[in-house]
Protein backbone atom coordinates (compact mmCIF):
# COMPACT_ATOMS: atom_id res chain seq x y z
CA UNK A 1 0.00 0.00 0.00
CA UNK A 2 1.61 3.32 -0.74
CA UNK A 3 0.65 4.50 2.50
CA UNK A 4 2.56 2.16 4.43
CA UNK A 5 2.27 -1.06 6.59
CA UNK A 6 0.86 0.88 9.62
CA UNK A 7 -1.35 2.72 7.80
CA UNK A 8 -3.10 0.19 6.52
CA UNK A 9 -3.25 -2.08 9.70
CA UNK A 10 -4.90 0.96 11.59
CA UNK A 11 -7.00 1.66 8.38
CA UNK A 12 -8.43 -2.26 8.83
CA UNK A 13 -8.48 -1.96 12.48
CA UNK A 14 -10.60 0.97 12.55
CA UNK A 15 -12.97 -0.48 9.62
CA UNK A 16 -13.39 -4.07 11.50
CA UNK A 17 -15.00 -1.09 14.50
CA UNK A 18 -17.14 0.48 12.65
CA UNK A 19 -18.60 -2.11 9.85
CA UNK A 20 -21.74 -0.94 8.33
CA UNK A 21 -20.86 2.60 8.20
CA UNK A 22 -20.65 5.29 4.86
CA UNK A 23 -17.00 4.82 3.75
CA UNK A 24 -16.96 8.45 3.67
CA UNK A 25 -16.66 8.31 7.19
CA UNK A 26 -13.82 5.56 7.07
CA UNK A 27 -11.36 7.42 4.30
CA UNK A 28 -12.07 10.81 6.05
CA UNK A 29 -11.06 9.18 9.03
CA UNK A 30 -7.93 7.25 7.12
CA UNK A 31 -7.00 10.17 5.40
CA UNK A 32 -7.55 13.10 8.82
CA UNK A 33 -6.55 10.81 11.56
CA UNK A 34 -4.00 8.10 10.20
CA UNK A 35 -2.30 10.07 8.17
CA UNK A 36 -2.66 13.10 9.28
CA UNK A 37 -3.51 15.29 6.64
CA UNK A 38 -6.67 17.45 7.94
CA UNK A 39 -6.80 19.35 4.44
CA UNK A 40 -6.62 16.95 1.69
CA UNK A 41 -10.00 16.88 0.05
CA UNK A 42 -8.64 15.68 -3.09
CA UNK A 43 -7.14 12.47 -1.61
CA UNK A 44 -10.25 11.69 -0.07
CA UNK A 45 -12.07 11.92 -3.42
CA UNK A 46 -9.10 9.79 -5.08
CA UNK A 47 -9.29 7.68 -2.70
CA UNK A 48 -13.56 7.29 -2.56
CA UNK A 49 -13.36 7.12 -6.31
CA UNK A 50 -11.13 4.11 -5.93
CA UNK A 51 -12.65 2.32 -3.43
CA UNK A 52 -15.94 2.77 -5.68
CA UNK A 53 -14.15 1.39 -8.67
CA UNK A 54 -13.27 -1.66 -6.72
CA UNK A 55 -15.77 -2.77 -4.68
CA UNK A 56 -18.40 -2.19 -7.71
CA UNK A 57 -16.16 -4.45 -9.79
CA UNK A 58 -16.42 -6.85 -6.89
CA UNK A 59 -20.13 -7.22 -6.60
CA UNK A 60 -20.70 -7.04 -10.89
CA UNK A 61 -18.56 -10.49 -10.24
CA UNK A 62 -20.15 -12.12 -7.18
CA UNK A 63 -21.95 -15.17 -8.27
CA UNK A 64 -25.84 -14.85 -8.38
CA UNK A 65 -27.12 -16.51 -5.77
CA UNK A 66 -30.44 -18.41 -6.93
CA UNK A 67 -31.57 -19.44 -3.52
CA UNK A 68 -32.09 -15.57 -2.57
CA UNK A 69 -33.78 -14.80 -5.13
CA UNK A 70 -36.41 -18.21 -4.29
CA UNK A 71 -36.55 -16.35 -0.57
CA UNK A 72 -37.09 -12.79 -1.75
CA UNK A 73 -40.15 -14.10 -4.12
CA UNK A 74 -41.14 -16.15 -1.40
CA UNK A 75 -41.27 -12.98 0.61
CA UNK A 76 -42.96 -10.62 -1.69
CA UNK A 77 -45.79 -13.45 -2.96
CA UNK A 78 -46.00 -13.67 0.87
CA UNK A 79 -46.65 -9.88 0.87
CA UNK A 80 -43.79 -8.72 3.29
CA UNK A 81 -42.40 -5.72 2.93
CA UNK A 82 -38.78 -5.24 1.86
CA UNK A 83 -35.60 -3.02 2.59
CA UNK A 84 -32.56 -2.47 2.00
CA UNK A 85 -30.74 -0.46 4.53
CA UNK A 86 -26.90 -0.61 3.64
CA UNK A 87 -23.36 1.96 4.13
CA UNK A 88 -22.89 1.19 0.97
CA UNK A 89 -23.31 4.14 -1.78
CA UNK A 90 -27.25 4.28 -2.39
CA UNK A 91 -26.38 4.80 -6.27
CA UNK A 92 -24.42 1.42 -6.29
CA UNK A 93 -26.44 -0.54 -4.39
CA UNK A 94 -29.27 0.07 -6.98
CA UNK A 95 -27.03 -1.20 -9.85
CA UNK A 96 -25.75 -4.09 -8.15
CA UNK A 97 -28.63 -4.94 -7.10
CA UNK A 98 -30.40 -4.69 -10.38
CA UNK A 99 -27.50 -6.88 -11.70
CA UNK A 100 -28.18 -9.40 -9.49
CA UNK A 101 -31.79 -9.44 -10.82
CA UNK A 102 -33.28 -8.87 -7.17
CA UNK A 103 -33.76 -5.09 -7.15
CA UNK A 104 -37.48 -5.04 -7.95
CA UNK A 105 -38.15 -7.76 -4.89
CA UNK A 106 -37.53 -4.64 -2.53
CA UNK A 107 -39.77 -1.82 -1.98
CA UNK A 108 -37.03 0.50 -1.18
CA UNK A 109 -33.04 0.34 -1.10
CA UNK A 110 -31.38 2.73 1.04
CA UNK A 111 -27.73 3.83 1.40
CA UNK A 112 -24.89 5.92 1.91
CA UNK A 113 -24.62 8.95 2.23
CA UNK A 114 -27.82 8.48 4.96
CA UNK A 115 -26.64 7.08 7.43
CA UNK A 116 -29.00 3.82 8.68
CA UNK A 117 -29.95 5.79 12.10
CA UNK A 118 -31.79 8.11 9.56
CA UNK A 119 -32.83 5.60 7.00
CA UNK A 120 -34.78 4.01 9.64
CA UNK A 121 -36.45 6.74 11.14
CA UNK A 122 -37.78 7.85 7.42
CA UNK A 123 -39.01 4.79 6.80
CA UNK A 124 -41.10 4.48 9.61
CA UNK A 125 -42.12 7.60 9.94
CA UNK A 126 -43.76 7.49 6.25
CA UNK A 127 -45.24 4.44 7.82
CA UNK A 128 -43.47 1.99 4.91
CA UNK A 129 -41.20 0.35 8.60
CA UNK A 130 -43.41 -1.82 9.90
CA UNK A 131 -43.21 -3.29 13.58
CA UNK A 132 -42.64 -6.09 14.39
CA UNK A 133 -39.77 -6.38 11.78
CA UNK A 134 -36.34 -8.14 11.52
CA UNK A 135 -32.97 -6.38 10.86
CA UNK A 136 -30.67 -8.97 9.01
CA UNK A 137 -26.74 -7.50 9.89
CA UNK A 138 -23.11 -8.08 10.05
CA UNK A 139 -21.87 -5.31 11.91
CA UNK A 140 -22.15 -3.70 15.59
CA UNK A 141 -23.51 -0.78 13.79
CA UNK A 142 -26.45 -3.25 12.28
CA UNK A 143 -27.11 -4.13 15.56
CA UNK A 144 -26.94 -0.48 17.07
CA UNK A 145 -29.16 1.08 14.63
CA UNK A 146 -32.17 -2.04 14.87
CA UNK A 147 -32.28 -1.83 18.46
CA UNK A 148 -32.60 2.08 18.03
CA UNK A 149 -35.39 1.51 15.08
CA UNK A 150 -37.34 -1.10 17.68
CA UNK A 151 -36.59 -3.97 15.53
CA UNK A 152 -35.78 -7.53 16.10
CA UNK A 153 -32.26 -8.82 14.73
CA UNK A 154 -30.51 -11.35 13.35
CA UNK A 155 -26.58 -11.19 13.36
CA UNK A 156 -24.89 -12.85 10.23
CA UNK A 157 -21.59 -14.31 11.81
CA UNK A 158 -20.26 -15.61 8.25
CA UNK A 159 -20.21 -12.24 6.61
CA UNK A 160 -18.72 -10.10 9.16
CA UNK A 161 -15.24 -8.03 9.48
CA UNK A 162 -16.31 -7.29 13.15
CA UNK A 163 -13.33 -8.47 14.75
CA UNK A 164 -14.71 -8.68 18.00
CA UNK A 165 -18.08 -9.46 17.59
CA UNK A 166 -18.30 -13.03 19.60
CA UNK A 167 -17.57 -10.88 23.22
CA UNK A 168 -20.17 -7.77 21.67
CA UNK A 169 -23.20 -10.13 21.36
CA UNK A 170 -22.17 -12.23 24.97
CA UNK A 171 -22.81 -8.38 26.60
CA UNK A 172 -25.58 -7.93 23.60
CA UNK A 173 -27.87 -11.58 23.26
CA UNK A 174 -29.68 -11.30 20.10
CA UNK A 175 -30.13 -14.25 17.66
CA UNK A 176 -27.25 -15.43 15.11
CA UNK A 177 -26.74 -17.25 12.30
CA UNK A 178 -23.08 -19.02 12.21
CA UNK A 179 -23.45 -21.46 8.97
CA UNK A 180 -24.92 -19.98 5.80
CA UNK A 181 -27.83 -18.10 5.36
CA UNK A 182 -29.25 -20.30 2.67
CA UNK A 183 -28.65 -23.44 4.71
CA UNK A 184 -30.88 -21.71 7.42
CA UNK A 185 -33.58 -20.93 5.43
CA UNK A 186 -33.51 -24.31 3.73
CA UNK A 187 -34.06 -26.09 7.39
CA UNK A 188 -37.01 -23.67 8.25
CA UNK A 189 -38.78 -23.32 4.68
């Protein structure tokens, strides 16, 4: 990394805290407090643009995964309502999404640069959140916000980068799923 070793360990460190939140927040952070450089708004847009590049290439390639889209029409003919509430880019998301060919299961997807503290509170106060409702995460943040949005959650152990998540849920109980997801919903379908 051109930024060095110890940049880039802190840089992980401090993403592993705070999964689930705008990587605007994370490279202002990288750029401000690891490397100290408090007025460098053109590294921060390199480095956003970047990230962006990557990561989109990243989910274009992800396999499809046919079981999800059996769950989400399962769902929907089921009439459940459906959201996505994600840190990643809202703009994204949508074509990602739409790649996948599961975009139009979901009555709205949400991102950055809301945060999900605020996604949540617009959706239910147009009255589109219902309660009860389930909050499927993989972050402390995930977590955080559903328990602030009086939801139920389910923590997704396989797909996490929350390094310290086993001691966070033994001081937070909430339900978890360790194998895969489509495993799970195979045994309770």
């Amino acid at each position: 990394m051109p930024f060095g070793t110890a940049a880039a360990e802190a840089l992980v460190k401090y993403h592993q805290a705070l999964g689930g939140v705008s990587r605007h927040i994370k490279i202002h952070h990288f750029v401000t407090e690891i490397l100290g450089q408090t007025d460098n708004a053109a590294l921060v847009k390199s480095l956003l643009e970047a990230f962006a590049a990557e990561s989109g290439r990243l989910m274009r390639a992800a396999a499809k995964a046919e079981w999800l889209i059996d769950l989400l029409a399962t769902l929907k003919a089921d009439g459940k309502r459906l959201f996505v509430v994600s840190g990643t880019e809202e703009g994204e998301l949508r074509q990602v999404l739409a790649h996948q060919g599961i975009a139009e299961y979901f009555d709205a997807i949400h991102g950055s640069p809301q945060d999900k503290d605020t996604i949540l509170a617009d959706l239910a106060a147009s009255g589109a959140l219902a309660r009860p409702g389930l909050f499927l995460g993989d972050a402390r943040y995930d977590h955080e916000a559903a328990c602030r949005a009086g939801l139920e959650f389910v923590f997704l152990s396989e797909w996490t980068e929350f390094a310290d998540w086993r001691a966070y849920f033994d001081r937070h109980p909430t339900a978890e799923i360790h194998g895969r997801l489509a495993e799970l919903l195979e045994d309770i379908s």
